[in-house]
N, C-alpha and C. Protein backbone atom coordinates (compact mmCIF):
# COMPACT_ATOMS: atom_id res chain seq x y z
N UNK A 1 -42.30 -14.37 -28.08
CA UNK A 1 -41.16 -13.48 -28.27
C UNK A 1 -40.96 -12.58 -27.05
N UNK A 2 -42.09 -11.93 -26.36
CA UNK A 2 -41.59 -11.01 -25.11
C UNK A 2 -41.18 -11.75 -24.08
N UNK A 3 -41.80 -13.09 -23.80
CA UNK A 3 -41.15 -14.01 -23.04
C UNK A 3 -39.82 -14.25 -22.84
N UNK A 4 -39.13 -14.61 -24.59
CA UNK A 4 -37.76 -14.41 -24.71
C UNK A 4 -37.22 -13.60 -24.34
N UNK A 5 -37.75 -11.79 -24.62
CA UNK A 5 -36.93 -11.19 -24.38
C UNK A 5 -36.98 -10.24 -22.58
N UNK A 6 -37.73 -10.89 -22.28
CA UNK A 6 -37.82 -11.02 -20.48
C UNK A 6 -36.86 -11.76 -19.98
N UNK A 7 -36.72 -12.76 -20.54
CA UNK A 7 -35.66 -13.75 -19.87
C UNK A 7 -34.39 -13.45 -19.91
N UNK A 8 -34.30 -12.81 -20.98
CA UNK A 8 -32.60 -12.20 -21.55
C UNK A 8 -32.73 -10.81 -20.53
N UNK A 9 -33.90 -10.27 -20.39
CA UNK A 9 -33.51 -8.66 -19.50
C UNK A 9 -32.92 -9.40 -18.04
N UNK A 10 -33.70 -10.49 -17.56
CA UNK A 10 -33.99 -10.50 -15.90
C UNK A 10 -32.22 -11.53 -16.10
N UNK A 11 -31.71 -12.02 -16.90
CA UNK A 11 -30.30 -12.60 -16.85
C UNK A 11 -29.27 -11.95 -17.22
N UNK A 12 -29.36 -11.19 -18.14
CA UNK A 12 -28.48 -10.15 -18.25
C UNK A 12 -28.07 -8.51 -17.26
N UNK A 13 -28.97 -9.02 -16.31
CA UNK A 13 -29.26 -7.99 -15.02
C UNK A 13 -28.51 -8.73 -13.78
N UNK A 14 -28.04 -9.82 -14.09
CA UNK A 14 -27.43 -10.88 -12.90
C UNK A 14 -26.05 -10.67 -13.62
N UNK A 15 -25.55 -10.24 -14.69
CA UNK A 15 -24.05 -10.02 -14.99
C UNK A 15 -23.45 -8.55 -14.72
N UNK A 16 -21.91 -9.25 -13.74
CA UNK A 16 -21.12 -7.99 -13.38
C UNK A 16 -20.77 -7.30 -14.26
N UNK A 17 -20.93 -6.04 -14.88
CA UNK A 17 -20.67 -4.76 -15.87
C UNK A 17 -19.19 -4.44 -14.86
N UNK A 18 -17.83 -4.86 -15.78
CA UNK A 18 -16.81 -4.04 -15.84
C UNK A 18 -16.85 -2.57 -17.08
N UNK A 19 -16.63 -1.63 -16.11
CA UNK A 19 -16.30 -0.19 -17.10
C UNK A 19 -15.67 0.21 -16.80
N UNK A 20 -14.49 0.11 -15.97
CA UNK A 20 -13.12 0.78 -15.39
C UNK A 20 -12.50 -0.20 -14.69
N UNK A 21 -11.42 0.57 -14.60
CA UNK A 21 -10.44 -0.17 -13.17
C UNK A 21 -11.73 -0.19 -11.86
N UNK A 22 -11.59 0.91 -11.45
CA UNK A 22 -12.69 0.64 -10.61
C UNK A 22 -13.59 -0.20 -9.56
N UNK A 23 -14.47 -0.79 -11.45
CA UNK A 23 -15.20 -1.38 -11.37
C UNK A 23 -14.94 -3.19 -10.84
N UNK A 24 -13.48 -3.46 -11.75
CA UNK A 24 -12.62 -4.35 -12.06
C UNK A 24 -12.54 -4.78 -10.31
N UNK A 25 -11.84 -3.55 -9.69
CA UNK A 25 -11.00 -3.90 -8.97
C UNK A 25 -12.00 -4.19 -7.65
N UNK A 26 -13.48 -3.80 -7.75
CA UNK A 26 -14.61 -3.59 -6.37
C UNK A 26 -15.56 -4.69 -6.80
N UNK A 27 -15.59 -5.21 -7.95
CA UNK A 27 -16.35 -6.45 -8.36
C UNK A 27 -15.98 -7.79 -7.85
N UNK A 28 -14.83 -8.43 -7.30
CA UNK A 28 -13.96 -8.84 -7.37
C UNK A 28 -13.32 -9.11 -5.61
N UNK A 29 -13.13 -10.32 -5.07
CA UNK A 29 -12.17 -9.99 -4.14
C UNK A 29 -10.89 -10.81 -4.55
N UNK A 30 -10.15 -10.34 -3.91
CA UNK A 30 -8.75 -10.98 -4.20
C UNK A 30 -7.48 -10.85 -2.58
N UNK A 31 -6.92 -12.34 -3.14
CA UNK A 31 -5.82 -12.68 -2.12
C UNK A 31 -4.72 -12.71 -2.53
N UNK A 32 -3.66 -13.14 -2.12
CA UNK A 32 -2.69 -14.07 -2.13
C UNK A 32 -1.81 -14.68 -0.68
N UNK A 33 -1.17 -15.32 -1.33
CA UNK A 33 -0.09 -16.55 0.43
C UNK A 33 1.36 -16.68 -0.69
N UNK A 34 1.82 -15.79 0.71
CA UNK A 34 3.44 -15.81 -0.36
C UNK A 34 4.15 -17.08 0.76
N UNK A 35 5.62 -16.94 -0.34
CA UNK A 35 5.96 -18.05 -0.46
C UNK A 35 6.89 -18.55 1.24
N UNK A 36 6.59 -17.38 1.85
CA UNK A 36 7.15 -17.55 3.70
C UNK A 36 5.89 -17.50 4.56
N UNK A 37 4.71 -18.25 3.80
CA UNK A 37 3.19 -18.01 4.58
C UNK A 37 2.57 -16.41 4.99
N UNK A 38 2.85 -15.72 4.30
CA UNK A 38 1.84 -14.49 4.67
C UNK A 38 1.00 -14.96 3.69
N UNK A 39 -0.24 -14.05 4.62
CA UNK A 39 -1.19 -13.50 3.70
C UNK A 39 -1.83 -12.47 3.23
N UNK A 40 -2.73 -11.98 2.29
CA UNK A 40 -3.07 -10.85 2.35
C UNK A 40 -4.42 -11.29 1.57
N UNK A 41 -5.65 -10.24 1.87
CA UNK A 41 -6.75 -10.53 1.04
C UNK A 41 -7.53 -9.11 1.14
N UNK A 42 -8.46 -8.59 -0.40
CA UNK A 42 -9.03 -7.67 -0.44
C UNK A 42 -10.18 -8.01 -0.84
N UNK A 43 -11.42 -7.29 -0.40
CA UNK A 43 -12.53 -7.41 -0.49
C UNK A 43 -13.83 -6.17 -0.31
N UNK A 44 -14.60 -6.09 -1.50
CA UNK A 44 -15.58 -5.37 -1.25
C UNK A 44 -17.02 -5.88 -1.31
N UNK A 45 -17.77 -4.97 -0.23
CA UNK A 45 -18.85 -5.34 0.04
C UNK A 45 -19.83 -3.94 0.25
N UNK A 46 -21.03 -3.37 -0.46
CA UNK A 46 -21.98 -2.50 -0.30
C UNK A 46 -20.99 -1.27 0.12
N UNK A 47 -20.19 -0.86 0.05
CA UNK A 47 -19.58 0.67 -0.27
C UNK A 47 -18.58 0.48 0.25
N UNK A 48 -18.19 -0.85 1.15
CA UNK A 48 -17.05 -0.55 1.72
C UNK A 48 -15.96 -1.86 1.72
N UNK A 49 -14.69 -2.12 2.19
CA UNK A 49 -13.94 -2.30 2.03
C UNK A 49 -13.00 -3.04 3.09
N UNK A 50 -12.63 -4.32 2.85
CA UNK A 50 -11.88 -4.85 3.94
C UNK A 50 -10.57 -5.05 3.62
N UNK A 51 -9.42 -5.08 4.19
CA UNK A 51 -7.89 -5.69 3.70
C UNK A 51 -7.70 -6.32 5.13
N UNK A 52 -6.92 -7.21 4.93
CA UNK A 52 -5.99 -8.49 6.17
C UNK A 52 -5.13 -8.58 5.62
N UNK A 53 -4.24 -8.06 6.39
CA UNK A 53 -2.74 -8.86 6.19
C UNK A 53 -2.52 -9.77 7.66
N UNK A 54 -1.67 -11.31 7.26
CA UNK A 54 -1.40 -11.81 8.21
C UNK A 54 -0.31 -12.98 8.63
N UNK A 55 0.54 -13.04 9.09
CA UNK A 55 1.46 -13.63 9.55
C UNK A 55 1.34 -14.72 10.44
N UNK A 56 2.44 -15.52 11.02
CA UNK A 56 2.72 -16.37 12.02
C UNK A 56 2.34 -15.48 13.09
N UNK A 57 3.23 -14.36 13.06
CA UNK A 57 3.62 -13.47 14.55
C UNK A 57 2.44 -11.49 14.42
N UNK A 58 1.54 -12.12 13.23
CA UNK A 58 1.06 -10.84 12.95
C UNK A 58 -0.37 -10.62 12.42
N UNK A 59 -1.09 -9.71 12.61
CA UNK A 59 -2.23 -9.85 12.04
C UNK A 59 -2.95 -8.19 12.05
N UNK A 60 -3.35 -7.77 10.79
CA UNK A 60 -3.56 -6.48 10.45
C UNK A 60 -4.99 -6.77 9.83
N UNK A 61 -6.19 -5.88 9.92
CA UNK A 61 -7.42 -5.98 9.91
C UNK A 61 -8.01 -4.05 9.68
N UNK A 62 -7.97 -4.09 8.12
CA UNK A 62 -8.07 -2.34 8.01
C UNK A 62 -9.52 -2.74 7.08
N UNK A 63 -11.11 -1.78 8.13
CA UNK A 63 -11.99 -2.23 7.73
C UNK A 63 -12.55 -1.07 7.33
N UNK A 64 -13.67 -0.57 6.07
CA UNK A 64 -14.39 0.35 6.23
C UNK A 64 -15.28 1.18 5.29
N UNK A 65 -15.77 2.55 5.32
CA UNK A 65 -16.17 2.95 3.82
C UNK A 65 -14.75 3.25 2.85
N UNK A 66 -15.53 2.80 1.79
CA UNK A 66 -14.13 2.61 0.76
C UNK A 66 -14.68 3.88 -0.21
N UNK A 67 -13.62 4.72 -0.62
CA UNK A 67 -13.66 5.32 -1.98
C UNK A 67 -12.85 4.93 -3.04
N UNK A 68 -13.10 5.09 -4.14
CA UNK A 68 -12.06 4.57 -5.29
C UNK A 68 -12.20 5.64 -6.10
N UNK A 69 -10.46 5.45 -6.73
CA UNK A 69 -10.44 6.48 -8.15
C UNK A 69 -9.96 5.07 -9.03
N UNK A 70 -9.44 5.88 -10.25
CA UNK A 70 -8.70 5.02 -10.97
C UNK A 70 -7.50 3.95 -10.62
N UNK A 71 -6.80 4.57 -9.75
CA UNK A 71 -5.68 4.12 -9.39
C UNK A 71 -5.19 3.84 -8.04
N UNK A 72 -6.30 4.91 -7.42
CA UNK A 72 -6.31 4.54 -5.52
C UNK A 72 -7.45 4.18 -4.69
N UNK A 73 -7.26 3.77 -3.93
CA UNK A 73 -8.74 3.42 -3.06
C UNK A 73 -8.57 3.72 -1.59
N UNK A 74 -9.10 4.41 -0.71
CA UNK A 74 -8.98 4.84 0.75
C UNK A 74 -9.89 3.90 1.18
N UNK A 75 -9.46 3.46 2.52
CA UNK A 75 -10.24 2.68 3.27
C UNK A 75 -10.66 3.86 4.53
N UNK A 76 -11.61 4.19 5.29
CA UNK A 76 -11.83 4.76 5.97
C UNK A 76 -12.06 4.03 7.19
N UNK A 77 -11.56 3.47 7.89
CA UNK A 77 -11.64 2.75 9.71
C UNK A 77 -12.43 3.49 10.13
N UNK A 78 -13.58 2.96 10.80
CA UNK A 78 -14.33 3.68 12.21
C UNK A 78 -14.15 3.43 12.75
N UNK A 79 -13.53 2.44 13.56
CA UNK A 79 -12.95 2.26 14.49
C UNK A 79 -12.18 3.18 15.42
N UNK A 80 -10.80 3.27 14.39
CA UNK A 80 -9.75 4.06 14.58
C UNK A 80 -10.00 5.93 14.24
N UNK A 81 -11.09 6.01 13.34
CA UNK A 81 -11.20 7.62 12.59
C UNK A 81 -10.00 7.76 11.87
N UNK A 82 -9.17 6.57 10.96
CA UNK A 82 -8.19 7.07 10.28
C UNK A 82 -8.43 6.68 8.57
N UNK A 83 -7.48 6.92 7.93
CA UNK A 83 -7.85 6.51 6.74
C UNK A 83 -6.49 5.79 5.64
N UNK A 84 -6.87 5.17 5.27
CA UNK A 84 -5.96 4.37 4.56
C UNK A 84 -5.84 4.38 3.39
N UNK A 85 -4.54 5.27 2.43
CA UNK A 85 -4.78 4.96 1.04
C UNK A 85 -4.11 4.16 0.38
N UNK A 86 -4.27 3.36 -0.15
CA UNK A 86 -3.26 2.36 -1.28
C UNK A 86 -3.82 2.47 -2.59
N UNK A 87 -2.59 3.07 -3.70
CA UNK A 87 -2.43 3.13 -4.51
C UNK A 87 -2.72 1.45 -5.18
N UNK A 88 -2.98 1.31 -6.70
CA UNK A 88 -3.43 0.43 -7.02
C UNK A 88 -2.81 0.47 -8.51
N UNK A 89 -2.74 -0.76 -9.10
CA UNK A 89 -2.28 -1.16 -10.98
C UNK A 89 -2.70 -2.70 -11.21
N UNK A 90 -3.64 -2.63 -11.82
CA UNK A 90 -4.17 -3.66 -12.24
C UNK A 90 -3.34 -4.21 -13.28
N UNK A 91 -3.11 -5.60 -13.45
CA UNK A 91 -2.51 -6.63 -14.22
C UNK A 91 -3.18 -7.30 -14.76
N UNK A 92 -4.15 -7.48 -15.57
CA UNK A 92 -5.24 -8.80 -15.95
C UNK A 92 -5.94 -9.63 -14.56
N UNK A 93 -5.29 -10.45 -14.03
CA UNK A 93 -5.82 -11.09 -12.98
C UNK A 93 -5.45 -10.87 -11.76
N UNK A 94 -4.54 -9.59 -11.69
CA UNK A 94 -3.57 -9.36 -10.73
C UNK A 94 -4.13 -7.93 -10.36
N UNK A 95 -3.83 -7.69 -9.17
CA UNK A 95 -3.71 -6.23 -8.60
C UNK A 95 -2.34 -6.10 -7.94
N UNK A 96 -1.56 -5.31 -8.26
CA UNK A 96 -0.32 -4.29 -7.29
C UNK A 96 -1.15 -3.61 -6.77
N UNK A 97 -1.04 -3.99 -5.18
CA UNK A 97 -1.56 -3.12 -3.89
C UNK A 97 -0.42 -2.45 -3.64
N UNK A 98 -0.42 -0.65 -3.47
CA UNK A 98 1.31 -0.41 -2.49
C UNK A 98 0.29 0.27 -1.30
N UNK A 99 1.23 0.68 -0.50
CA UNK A 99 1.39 1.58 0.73
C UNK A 99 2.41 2.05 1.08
N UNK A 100 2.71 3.28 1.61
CA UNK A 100 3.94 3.77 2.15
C UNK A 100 4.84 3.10 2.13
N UNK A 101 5.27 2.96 0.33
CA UNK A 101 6.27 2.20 -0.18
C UNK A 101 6.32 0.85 -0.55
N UNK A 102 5.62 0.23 0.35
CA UNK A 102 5.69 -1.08 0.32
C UNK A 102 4.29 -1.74 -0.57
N UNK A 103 4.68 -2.51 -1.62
CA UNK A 103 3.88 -3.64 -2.65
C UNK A 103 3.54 -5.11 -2.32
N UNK A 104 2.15 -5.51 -2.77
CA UNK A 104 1.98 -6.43 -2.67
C UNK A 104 1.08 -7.35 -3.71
N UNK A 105 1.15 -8.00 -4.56
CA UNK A 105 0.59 -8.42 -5.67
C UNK A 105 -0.45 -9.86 -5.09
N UNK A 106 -1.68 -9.16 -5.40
CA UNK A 106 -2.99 -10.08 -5.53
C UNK A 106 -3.41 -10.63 -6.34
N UNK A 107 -4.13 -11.81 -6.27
CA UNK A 107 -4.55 -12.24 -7.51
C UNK A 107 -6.00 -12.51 -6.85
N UNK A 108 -6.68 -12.11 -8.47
CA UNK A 108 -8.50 -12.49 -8.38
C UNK A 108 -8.82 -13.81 -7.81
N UNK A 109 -9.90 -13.97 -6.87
CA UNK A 109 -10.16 -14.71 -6.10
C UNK A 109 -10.67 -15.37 -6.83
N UNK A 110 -10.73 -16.79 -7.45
CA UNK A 110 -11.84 -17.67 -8.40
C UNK A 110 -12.40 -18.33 -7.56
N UNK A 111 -13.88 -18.10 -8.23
CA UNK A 111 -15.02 -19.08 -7.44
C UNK A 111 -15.24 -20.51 -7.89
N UNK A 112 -15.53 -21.21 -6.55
CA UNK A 112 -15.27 -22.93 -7.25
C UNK A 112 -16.48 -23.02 -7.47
């Protein structure tokens, strides 16, 4: 019986715990390729935070420590020393990314 219930601690310790948006949205990377070839993709990794956007004629690369609330997430560049916030609304499998006005709808990255 403790055997059993060792096996259930050390596997149930390998599953992602959603408890917020948050959690949802930093567990998770996500893309999309619209329908005139852009792209866009979000991704987290150990506290911080990558976005690409990218074009034929374009290519945007905002890397860094990430904070999150409910609804926004700042990217912090070291690079640059600037900071980036985009507002956020989760959809089931979807994220609405905005920025200074402008939206962009992601979808959860599935693993093959």
């Amino acid at each position: 019986m403790a055997l059993i219930c060792a096996c259930c601690l050390m596997l149930g310790g390998c599953t992602k715990v959603v408890a917020g948006q948050r959690d949802e949205i930093r567990l998770f990377d996500w893309e999309t390729t619209m329908e005139n070839g852009n792209k866009a993709t979000l991704s987290f990794y150990d506290g911080e935070a990558a976005f690409t956007a990218e074009n034929s004629d374009f290519s945007l690369d905002i890397m860094g420590i990430c904070s999150l609330t409910n609804d926004s997430l700042v990217i912090i560049n070291e690079e640059d020393d600037v900071s980036y916030r985009f507002d956020y609304v989760l959809h089931g499998d979807s994220v609405e990314l905005s920025y200074d006005g402008a939206a962009v709808i992601l979808e959860k990255k599935v693993e093959n």
